[in-house]
Protein backbone atom coordinates (compact mmCIF):
# COMPACT_ATOMS: atom_id res chain seq x y z
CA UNK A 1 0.85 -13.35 -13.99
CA UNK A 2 3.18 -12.25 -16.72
CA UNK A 3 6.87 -12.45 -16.79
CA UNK A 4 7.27 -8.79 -17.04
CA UNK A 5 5.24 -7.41 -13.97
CA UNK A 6 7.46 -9.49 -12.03
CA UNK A 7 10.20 -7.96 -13.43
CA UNK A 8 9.08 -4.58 -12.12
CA UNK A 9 8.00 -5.38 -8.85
CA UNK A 10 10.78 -4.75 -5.81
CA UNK A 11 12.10 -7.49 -4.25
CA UNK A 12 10.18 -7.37 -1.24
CA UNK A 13 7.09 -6.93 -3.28
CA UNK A 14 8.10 -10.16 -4.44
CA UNK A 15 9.08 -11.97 -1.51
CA UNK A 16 5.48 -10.80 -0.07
CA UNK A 17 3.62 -12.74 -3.16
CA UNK A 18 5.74 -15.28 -2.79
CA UNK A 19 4.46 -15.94 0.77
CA UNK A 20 0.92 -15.68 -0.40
CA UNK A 21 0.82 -17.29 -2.82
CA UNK A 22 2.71 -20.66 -0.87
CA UNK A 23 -0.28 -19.69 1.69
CA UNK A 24 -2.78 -20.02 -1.55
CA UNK A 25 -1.60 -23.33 -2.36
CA UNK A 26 -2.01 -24.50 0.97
CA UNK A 27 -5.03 -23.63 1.40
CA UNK A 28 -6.46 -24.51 -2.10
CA UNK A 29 -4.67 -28.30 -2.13
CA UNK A 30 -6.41 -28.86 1.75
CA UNK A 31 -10.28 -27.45 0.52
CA UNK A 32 -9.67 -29.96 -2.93
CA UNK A 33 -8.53 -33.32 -0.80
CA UNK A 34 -11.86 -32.38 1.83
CA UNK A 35 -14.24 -31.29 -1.28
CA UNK A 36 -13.23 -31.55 -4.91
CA UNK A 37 -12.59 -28.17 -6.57
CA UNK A 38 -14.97 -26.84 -9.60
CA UNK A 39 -11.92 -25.83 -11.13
CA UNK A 40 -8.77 -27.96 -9.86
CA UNK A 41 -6.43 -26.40 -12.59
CA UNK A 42 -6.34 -23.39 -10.43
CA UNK A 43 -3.82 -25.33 -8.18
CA UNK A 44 -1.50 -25.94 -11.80
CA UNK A 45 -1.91 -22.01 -12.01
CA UNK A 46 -0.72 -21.20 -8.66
CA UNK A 47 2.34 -23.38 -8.77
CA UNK A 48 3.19 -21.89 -11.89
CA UNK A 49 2.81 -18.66 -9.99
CA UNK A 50 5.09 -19.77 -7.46
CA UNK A 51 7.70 -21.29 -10.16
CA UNK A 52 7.84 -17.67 -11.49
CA UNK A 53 8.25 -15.62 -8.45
CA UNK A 54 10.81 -18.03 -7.04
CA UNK A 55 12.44 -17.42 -11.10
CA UNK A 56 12.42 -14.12 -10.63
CA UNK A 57 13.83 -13.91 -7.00
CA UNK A 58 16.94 -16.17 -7.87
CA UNK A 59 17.79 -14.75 -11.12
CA UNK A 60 17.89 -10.85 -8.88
CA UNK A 61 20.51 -12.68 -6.68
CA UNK A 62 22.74 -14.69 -8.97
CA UNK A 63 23.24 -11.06 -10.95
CA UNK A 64 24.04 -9.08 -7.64
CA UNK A 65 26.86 -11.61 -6.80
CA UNK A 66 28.31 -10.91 -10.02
């Protein structure tokens, strides 16, 4: 996901992805320990995801307490 649709998405948008993406991971780390994944990078991907949105969400609050 690109840096700048996060950027345009509301903050609850956000917060919503956020949560599904956690649920994603989850998911995707319990199906790879049981069965190994044809594609395991997809779990590097979704972190990443996460890394981003959480990015996003802390940089909107540390420049609203300014």
């Amino acid at each position: 996901m690109k840096a700048q649709v996060l950027t345009d998405m509301p903050e609850n948008e956000l917060q919503d992805l956020l949560a599904t993406e956690r649920e994603k991971l989850i998911k995707m780390k319990m199906s790879h320990a049981v069965s190994p994944m044809e594609n395991p990078l997809q779990i590097k991907f979704t972190r990443k995801t996460i890394a981003r949105v959480m990015t996003e969400l802390s940089k909107r609050r540390n420049t609203s307490k300014k």
